[in-house]
Each structure stands twice: as structure tokens, then as C-alpha cells.
C-alpha atoms as a PDB file:
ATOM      1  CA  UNK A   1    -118.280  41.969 166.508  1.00  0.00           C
ATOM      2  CA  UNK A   2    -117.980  44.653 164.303  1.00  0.00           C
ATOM      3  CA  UNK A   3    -118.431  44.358 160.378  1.00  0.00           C
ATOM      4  CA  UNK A   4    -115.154  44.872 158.380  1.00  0.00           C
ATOM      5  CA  UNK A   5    -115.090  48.209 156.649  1.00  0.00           C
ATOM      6  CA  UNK A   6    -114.466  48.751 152.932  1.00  0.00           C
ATOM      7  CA  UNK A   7    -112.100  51.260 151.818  1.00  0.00           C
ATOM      8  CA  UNK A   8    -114.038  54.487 151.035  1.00  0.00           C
ATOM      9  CA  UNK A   9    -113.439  58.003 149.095  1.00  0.00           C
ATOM     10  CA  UNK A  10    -110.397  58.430 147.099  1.00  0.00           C
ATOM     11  CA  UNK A  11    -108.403  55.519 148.906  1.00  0.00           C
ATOM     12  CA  UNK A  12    -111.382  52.998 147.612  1.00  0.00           C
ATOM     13  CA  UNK A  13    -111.510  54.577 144.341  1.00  0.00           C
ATOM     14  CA  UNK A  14    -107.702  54.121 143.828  1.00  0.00           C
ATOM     15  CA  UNK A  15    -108.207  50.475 144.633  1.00  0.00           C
ATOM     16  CA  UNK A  16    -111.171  50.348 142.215  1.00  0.00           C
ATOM     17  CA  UNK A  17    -109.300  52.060 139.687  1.00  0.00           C
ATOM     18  CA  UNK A  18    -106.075  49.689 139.833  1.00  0.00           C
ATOM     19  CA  UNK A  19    -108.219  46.688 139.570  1.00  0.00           C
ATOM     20  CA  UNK A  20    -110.070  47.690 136.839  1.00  0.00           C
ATOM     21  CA  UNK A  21    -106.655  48.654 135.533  1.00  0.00           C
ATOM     22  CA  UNK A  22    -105.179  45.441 135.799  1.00  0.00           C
ATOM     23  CA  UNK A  23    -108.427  43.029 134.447  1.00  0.00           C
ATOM     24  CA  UNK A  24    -107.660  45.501 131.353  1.00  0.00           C
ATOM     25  CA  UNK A  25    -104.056  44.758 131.361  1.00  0.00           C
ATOM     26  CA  UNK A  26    -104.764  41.036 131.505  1.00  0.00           C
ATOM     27  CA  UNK A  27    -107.342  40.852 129.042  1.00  0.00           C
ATOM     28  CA  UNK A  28    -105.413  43.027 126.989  1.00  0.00           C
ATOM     29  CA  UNK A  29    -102.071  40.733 127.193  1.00  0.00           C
ATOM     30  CA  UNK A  30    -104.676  37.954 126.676  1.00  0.00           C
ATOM     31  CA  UNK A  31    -106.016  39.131 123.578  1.00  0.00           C
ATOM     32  CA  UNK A  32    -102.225  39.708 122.259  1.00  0.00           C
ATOM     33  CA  UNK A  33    -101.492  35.971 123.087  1.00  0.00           C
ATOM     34  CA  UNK A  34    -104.160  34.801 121.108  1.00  0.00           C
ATOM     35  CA  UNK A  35    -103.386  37.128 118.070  1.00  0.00           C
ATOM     36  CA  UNK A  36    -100.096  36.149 117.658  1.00  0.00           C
ATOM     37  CA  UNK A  37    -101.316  32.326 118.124  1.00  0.00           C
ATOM     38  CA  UNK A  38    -103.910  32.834 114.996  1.00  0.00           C
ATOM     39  CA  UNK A  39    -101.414  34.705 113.092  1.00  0.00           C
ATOM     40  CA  UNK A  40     -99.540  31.606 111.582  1.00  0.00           C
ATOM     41  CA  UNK A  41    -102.726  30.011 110.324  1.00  0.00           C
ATOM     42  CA  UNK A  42    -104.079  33.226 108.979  1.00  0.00           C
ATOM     43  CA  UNK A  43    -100.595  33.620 107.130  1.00  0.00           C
ATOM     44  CA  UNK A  44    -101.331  29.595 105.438  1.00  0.00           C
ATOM     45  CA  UNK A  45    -104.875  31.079 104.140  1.00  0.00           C
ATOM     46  CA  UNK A  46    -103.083  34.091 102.621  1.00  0.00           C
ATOM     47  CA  UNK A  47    -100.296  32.250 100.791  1.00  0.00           C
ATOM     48  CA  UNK A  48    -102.619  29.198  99.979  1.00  0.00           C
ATOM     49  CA  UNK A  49    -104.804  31.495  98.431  1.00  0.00           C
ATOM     50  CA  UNK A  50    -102.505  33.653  96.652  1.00  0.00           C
ATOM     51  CA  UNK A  51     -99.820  32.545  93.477  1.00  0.00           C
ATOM     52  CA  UNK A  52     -95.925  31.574  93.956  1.00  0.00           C
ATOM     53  CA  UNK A  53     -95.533  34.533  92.494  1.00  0.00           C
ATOM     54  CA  UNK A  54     -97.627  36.625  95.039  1.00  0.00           C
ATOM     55  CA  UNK A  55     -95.517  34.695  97.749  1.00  0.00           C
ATOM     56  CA  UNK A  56     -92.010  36.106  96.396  1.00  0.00           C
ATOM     57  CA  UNK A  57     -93.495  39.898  96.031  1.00  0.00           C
ATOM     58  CA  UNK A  58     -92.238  42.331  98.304  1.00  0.00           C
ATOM     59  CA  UNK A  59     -93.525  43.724 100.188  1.00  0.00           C
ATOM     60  CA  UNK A  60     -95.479  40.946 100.972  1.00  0.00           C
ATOM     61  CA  UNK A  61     -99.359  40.996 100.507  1.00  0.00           C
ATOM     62  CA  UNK A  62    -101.426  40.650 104.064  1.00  0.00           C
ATOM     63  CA  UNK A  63    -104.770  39.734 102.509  1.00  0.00           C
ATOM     64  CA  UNK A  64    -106.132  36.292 100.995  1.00  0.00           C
ATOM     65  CA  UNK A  65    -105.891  36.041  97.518  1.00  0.00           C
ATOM     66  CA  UNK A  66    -108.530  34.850  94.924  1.00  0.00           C
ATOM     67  CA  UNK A  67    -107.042  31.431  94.045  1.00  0.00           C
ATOM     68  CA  UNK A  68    -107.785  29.125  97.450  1.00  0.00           C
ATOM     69  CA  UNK A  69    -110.577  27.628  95.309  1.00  0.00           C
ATOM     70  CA  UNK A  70    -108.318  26.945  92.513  1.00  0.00           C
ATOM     71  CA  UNK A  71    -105.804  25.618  94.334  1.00  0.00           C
ATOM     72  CA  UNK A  72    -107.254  23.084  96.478  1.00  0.00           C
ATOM     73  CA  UNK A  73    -108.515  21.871  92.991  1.00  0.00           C
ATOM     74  CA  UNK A  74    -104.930  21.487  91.886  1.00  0.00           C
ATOM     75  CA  UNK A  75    -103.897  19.562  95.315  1.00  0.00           C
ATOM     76  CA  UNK A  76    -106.931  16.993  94.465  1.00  0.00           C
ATOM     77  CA  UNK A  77    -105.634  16.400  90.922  1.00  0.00           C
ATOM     78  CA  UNK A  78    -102.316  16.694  91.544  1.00  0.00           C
ATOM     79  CA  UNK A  79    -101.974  14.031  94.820  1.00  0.00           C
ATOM     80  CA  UNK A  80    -104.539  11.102  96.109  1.00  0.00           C
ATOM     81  CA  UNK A  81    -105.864  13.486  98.541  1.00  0.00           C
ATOM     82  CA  UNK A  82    -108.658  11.585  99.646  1.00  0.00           C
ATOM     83  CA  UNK A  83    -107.082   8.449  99.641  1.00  0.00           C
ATOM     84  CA  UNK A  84    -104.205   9.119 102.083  1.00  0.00           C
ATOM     85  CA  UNK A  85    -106.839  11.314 104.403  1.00  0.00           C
ATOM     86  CA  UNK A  86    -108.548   7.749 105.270  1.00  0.00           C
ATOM     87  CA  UNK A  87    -105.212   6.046 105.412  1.00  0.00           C
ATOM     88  CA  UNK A  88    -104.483   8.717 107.724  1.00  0.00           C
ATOM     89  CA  UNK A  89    -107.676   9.125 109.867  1.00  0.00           C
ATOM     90  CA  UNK A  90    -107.968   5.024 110.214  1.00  0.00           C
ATOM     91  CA  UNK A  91    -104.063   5.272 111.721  1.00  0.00           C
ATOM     92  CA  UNK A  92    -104.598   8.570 113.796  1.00  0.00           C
ATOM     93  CA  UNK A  93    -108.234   7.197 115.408  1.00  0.00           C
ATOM     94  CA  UNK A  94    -107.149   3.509 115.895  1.00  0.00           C
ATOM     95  CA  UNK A  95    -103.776   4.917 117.440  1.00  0.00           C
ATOM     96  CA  UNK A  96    -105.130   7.417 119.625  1.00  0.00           C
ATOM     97  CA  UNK A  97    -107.823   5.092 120.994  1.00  0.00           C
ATOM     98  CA  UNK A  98    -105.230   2.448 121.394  1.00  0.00           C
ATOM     99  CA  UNK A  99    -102.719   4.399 123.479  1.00  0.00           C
ATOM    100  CA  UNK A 100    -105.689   6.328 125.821  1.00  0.00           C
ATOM    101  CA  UNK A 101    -106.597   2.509 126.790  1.00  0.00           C
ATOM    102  CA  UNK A 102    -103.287   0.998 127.208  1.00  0.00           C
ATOM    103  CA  UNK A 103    -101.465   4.382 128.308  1.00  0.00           C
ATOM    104  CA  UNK A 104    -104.153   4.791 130.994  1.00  0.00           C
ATOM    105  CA  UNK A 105    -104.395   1.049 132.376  1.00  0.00           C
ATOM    106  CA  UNK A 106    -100.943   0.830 132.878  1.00  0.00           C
ATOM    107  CA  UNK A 107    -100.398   4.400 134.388  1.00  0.00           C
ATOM    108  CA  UNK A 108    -103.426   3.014 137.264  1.00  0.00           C
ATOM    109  CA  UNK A 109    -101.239  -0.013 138.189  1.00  0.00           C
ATOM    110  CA  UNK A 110     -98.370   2.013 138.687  1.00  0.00           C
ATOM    111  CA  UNK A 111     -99.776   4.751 140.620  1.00  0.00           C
ATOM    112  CA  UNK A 112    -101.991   2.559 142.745  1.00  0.00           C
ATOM    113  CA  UNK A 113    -100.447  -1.214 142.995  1.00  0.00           C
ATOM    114  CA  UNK A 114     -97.740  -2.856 143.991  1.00  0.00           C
ATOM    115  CA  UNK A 115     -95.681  -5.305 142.317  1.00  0.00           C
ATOM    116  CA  UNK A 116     -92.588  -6.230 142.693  1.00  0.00           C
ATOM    117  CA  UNK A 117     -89.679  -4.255 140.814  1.00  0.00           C
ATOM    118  CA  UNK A 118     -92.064  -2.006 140.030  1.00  0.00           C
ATOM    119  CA  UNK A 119     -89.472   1.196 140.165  1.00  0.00           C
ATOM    120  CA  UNK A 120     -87.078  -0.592 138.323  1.00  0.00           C
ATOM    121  CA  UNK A 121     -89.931  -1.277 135.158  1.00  0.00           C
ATOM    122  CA  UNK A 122     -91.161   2.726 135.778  1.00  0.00           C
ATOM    123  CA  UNK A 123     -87.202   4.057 135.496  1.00  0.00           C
ATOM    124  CA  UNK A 124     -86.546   1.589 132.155  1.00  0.00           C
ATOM    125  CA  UNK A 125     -90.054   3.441 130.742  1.00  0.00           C
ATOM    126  CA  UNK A 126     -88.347   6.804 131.488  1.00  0.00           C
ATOM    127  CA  UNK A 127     -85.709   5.799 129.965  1.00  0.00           C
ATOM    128  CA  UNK A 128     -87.065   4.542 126.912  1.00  0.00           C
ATOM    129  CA  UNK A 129     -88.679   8.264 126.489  1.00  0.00           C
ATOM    130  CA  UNK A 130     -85.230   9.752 126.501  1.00  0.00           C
ATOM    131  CA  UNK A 131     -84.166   7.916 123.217  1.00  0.00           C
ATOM    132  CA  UNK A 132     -84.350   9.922 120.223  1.00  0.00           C
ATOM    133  CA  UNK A 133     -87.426   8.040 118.288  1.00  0.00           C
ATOM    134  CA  UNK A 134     -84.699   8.310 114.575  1.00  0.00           C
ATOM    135  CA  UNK A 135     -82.599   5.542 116.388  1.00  0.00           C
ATOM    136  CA  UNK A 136     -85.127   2.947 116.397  1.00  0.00           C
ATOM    137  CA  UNK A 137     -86.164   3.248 112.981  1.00  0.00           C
ATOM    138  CA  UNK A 138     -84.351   0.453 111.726  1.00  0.00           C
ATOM    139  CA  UNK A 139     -84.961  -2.263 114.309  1.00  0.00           C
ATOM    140  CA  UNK A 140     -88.596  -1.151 113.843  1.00  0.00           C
ATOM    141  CA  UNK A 141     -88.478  -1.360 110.044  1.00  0.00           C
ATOM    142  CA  UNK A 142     -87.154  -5.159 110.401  1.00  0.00           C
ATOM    143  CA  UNK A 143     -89.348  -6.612 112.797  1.00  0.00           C
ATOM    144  CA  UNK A 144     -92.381  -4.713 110.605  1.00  0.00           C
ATOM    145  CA  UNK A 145     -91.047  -6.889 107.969  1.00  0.00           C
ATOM    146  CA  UNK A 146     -90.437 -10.075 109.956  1.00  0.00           C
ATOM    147  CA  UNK A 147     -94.282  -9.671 111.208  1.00  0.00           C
ATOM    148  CA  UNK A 148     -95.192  -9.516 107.308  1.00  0.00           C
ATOM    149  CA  UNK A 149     -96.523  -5.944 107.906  1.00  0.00           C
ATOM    150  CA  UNK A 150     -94.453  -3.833 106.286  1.00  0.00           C
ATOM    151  CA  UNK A 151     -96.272  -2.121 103.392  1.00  0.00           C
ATOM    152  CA  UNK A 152     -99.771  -2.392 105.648  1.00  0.00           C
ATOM    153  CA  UNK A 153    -101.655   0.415 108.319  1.00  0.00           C
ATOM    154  CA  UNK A 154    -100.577  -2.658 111.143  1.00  0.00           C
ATOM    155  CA  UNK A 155     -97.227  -1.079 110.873  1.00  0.00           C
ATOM    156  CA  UNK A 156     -98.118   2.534 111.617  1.00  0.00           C
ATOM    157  CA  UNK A 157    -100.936   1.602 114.340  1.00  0.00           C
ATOM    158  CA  UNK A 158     -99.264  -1.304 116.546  1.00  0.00           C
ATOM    159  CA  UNK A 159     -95.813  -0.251 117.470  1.00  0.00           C
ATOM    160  CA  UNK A 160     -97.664   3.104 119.000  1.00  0.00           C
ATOM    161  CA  UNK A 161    -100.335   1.366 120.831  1.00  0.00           C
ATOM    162  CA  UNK A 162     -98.324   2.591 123.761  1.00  0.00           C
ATOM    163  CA  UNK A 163     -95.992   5.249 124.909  1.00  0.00           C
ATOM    164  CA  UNK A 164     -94.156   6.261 127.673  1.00  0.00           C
ATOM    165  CA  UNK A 165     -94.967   9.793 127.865  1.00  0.00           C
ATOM    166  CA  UNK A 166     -98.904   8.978 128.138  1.00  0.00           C
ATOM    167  CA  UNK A 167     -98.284   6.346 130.824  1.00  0.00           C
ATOM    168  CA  UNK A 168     -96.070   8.985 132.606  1.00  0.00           C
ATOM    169  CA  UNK A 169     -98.561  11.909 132.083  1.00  0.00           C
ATOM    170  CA  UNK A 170    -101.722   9.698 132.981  1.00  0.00           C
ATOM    171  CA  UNK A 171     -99.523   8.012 136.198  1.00  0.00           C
ATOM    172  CA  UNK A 172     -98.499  11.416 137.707  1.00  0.00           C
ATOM    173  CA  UNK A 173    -102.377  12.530 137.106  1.00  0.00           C
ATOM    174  CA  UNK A 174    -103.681   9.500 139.095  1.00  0.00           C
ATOM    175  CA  UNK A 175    -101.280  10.061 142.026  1.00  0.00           C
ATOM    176  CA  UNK A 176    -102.914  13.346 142.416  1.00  0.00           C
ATOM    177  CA  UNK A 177    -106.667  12.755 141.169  1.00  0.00           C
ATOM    178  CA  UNK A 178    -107.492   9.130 142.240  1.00  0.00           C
ATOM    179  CA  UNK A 179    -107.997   9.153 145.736  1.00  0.00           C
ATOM    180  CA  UNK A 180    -107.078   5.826 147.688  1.00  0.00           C
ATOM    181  CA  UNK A 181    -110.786   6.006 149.562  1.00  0.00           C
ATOM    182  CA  UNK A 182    -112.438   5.732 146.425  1.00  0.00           C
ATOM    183  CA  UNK A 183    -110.516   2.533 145.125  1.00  0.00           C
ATOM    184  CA  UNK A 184    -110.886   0.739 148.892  1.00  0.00           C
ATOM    185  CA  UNK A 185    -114.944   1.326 148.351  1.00  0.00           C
ATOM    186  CA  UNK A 186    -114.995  -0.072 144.899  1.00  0.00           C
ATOM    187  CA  UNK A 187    -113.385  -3.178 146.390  1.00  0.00           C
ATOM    188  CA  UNK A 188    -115.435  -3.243 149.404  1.00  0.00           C
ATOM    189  CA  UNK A 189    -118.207  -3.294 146.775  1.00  0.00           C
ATOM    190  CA  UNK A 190    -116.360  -6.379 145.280  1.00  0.00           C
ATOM    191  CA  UNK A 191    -115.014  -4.753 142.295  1.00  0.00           C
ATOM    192  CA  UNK A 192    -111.318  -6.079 140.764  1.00  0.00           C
ATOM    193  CA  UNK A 193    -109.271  -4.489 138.737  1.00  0.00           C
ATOM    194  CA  UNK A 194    -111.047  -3.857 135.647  1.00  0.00           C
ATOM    195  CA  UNK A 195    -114.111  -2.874 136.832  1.00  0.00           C
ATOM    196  CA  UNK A 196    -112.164  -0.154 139.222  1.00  0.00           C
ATOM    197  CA  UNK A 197    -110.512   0.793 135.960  1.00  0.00           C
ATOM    198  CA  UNK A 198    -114.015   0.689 133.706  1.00  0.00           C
ATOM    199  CA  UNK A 199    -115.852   2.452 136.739  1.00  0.00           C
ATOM    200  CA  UNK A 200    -114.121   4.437 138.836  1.00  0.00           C
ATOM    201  CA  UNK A 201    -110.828   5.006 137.116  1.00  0.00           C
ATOM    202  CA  UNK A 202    -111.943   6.105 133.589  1.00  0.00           C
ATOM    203  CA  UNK A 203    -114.305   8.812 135.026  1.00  0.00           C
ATOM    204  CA  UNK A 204    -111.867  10.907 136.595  1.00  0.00           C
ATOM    205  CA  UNK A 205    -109.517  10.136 133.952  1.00  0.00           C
ATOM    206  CA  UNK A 206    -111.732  12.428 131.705  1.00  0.00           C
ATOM    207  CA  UNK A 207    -109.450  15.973 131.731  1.00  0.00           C
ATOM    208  CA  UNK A 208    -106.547  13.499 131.624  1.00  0.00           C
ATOM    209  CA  UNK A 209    -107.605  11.250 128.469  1.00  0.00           C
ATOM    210  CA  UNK A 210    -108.940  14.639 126.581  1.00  0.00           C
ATOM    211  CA  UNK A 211    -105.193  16.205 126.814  1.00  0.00           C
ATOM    212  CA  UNK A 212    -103.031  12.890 125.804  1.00  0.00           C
ATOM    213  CA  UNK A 213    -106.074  11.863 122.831  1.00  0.00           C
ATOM    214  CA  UNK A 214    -105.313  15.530 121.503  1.00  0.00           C
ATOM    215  CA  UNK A 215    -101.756  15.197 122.005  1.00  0.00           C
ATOM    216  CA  UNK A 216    -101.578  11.643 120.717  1.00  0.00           C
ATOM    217  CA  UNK A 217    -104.155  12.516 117.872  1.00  0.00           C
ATOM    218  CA  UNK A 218    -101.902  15.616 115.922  1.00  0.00           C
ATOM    219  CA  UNK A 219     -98.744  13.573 116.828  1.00  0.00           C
ATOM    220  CA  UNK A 220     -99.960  11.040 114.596  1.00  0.00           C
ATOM    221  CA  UNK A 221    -101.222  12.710 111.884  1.00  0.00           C
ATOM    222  CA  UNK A 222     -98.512  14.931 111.521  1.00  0.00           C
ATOM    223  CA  UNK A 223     -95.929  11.949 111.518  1.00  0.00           C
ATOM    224  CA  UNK A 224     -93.940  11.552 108.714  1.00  0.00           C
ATOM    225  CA  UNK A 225     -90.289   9.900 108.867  1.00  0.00           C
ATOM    226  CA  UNK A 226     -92.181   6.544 109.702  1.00  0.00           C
ATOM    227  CA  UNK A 227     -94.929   6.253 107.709  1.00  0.00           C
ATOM    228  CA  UNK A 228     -92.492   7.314 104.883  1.00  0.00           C
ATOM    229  CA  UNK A 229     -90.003   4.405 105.794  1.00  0.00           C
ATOM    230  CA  UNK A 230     -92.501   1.657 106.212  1.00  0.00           C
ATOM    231  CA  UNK A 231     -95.138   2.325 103.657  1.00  0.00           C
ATOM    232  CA  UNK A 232     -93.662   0.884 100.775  1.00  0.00           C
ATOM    233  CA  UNK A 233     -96.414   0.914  98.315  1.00  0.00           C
ATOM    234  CA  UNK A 234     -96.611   4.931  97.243  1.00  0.00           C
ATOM    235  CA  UNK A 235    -100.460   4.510  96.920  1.00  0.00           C
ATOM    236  CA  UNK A 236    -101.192   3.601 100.478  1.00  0.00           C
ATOM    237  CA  UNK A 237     -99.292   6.415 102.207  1.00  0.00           C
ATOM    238  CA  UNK A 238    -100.826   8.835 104.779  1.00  0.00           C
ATOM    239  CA  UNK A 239    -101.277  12.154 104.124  1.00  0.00           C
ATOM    240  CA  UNK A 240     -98.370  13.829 104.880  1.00  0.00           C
ATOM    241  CA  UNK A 241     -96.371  11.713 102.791  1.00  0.00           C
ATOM    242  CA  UNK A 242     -98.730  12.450  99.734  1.00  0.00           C
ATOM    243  CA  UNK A 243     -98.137  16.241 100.426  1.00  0.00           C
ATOM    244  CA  UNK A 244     -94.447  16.098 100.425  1.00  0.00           C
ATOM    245  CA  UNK A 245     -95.041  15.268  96.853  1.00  0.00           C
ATOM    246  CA  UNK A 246     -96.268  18.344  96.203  1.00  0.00           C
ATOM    247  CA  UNK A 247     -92.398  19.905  96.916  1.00  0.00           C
ATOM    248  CA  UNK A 248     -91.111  19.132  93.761  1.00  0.00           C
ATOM    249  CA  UNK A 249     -87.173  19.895  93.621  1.00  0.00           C
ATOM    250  CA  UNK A 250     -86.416  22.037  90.939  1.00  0.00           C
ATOM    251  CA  UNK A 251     -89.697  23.849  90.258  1.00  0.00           C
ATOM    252  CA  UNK A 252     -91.740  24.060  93.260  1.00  0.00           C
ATOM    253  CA  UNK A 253     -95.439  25.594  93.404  1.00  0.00           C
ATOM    254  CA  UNK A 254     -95.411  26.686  97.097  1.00  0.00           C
ATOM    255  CA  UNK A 255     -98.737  28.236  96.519  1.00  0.00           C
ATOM    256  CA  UNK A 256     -99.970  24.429  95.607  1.00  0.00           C
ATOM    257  CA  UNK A 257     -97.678  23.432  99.221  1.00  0.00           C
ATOM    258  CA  UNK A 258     -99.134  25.864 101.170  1.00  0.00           C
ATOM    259  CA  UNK A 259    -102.950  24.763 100.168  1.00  0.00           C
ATOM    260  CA  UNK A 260    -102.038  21.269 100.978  1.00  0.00           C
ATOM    261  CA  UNK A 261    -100.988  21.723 104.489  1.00  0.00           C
ATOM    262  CA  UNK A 262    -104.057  23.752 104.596  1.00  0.00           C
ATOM    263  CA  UNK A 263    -106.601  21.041 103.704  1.00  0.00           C
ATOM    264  CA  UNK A 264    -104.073  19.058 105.911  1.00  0.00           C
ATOM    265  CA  UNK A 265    -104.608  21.673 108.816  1.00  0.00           C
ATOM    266  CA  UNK A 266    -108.351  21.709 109.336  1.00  0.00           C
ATOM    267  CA  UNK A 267    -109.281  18.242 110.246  1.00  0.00           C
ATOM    268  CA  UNK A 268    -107.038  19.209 112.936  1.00  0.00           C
ATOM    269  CA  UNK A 269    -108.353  22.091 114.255  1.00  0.00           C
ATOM    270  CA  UNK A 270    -111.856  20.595 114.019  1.00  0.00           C
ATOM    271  CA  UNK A 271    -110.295  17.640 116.802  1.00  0.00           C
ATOM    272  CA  UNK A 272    -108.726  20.255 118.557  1.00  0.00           C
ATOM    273  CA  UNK A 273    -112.134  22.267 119.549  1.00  0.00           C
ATOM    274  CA  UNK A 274    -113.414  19.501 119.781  1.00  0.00           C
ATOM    275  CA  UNK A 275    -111.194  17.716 122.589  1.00  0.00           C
ATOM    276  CA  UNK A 276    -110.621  21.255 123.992  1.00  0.00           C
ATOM    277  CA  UNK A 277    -114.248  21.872 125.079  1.00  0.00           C
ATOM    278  CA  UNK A 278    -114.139  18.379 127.049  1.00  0.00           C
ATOM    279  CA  UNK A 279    -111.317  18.891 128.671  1.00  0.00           C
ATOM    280  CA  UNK A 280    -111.721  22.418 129.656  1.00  0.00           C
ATOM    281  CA  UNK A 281    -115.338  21.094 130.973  1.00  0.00           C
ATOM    282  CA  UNK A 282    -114.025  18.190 132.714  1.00  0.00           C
ATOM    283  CA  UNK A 283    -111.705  20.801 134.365  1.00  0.00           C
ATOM    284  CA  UNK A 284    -114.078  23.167 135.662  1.00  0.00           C
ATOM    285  CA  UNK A 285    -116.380  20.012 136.998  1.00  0.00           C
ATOM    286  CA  UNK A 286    -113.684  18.692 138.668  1.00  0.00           C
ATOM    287  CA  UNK A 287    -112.847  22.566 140.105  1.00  0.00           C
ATOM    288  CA  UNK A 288    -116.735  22.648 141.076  1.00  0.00           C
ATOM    289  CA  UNK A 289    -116.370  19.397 143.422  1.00  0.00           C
ATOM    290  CA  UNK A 290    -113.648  20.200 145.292  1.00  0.00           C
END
């Protein structure tokens, strides 16, 4: 059998030539994306380091300024900031930990059990994830006060120790991920339920659980209609709540605004590598086996 032949002289350096053309192209269109993704954040630094002043001048100035220093120090005299950054991180970690192990069990029973009206309970979740989240703030808001938890982090943490977008994200990633074998030689091996979950289950999970903990994670620590509602004692509020006091009505210091959502920001961005690397790594593992 003959060996294939390659594409030589100028028809093979054509070929060359275009693909080299279009990794460039790529890369290039690449490298674009990711500027104008880092632009926003770069634009925080510069007014957060600048004056209200420097943020009205026209045209407008495209460098940091000298005051970042100076006014993070105002933020931290001005606001609790340290305070409501716990408040926040104990509500952000507990919730996100929370939802990955409730979101995650219940997305394995419904992609791999049976139970009886089990379409019906799966359409009501969807359903649920259609209503705006502003309608339920009152009924919330009462039965936080009939528990005797209004006022406490219980409020912010245990109403969002589930949701249906992570059940439906984590259910539609089993269907496709968890294969049926696997689970039938787990309970060959005598394994039930939990230990398929704790075993087999969570393992695979991995790529899954890094996307909805980052997802879940910036959701709640950017929240801030509920915390404001239900917090009622001004020095236990999260963090985002304590910044808004920063926007003062009448005489505003955006440069003092724009360094809070910057200390805000970076905690973040740290999670955000952070999960990022896992999940891209899970991804390529999982690429690797099949």
C-alpha cells in the first residue's frame, strides 16, 4: 500500500502559509478577547487610585494615580471593612459548600434513580428558577423572622443551601459524565447510595463542582438586596452593604467608591484562579481518559 503523499512546492507552502496564517489570526483575536476582559478592572485601579476630581477631567486620564494607598486608608476608617469581609466570607464559604453538597446529591438521584413523580418534582424545580428572586423577598423576610433569625448570618446561609440552577447544571452533567457501568459495579461491590455518591459520584463531579462553587461563590458575595433586607443590625452587614455606604447622596467621593469595590474585587479574583486552575485540570484529565 502506498504511503500518502504530502503536498509539496508552492501548493504545500500555500497550505503552510494559511495555517500559520490562521494560528496568528486566532491567537491574535485571542489576545483581543482577553484585553478587553482586563480592561474594566484596569479602569477600577485607575479611578481608585486617582481623586473625584481626576475622575470628572476630560479627557480622561489612562494611568493609575498616586492616591490607591490613601484611599484604601479612607475606606478602612470610613466603613467596618474588616468586619463585614468575615461576615461576608463566613456566608459566601458556608453557602457555597452547602449548595455543592446538596445541589450535587440531589442532581445524582435525578439523573440516575427512579422515583415516582419524579418529572413532575424536576419541572416544579424549573419552574421555581424562572421566578424573579425580588418576588420572594417578603415571604422570605417573614419566615426569617418567624425562625428568630432575622438579624443573624442563619438568614443569609440557609435559605441558599440549595438552588435550582446547580441541581439543573450538576443533573444535566451526570447524564452525560456518570456512566451507568460504573454505578452497577459500585453496587455489585455492595455500595448504597452514599457511598456511590462519596466514591464514585464526587470524583467525576470535580470539573462540575469547580464551575457551580465559582459561580455560587461571586453570586454570594456580590449579593446585596437580601442581605440588605434581612440584616437588621447595621454592624453585622456583609460587605457590600458596608460599601454602599460609601455612596453618600449629595456629596459623593467616587474615588473613595471606586477603592472599595476594589478591595471588594480581589478576594474574588484570588477564588477565581483559584477554582479556574481545578477545573480547567479536571477538564483536560477527563479529555486525557477518554
Amino acid at each position: 500500500m502506498a504511503a500518502e503523499q504530502r503536498p509539496t512546492g508552492s501548493a504545500g507552502l500555500a497550505i503552510g502559509s494559511g495555517s500559520r496564517l490562521s494560528r496568528i489570526c486566532v491567537r491574535a483575536v485571542l489576545l483581543l478577547g482577553v484585553l478587553v476582559s482586563l480592561f474594566p478592572f484596569y479602569w477600577l485601579v485607575v479611578l481608585a487610585s486617582g481623586t473625584t476630581q481626576d475622575i470628572y477631567r476630560y479627557p480622561p486620564k489612562l494611568v493609575p494615580g498616586p492616591h490607591l494607598l490613601d484611599n484604601m486608608g479612607r475606606v478602612l476608617d470610613t466603613v467596618d471593612f474588616f468586619g463585614s469581609l468575615f461576615n461576608t466570607v463566613v456566608v459566601a464559604v458556608l453557602g457555597t459548600v452547602l449548595v455543592l453538597f446538596f445541589d450535587s446529591l440531589a442532581a445524582f438521584a435525578f439523573a440516575k434513580y427512579e422515583f415516582p413523580a419524579k418529572k413532575l418534582l424536576f419541572g416544579l424545580l424549573l419552574v421555581t428558577y424562572m421566578i424573579p428572586a425580588q418576588l420572594s423577598l417578603v415571604p422570605q423576610f417573614v419566615t426569617m423572622a418567624e425562625f428568630g433569625w432575622a438579624g443573624s448570618l442563619k438568614a443569609l446561609v440557609i435559605p441558599g443551601a440549595a438552588n435550582a440552577f446547580g441541581i439543573f447544571w450538576m443533573r444535566q452533567y451526570a447524564q452525560n459524565s456518570l456512566p451507568d457501568e460504573l454505578l452497577d459495579a459500585g453496587r455489585i461491590d455492595g455500595a448504597g447510595f452514599f457511598r456511590l455518591y462519596w466514591t464514585v459520584v464526587l470524583p467525576l463531579f470535580r470539573p462540575a463542582l469547580a464551575f457551580l462553587g465559582i459561580f455560587t461563590f461571586i453570586g454570594l458575595w456580590n449579593d446585596y438586596i437580601w442581605p440588605l433586607v434581612v440584616m437588621i443590625d447595621p454592624d453585622e452587614v456583609t460587605l457590600q452593604v458596608a460599601l454602599a455606604n460609601l455612596n453618600i447622596l449629595y456629596n459623593t467621593d467616587y474615588s473613595l467608591v471606586m477603592a472599595g469595590a476594589l478591595m471588594s474585587v480581589i478576594p474574588l479574583i484570588v477564588v477565581f484562579l483559584i477554582g479556574a486552575r481545578h477545573f480547567l485540570r479536571d477538564l483536560a484529565a477527563g479529555a486525557m481518559k477518554m
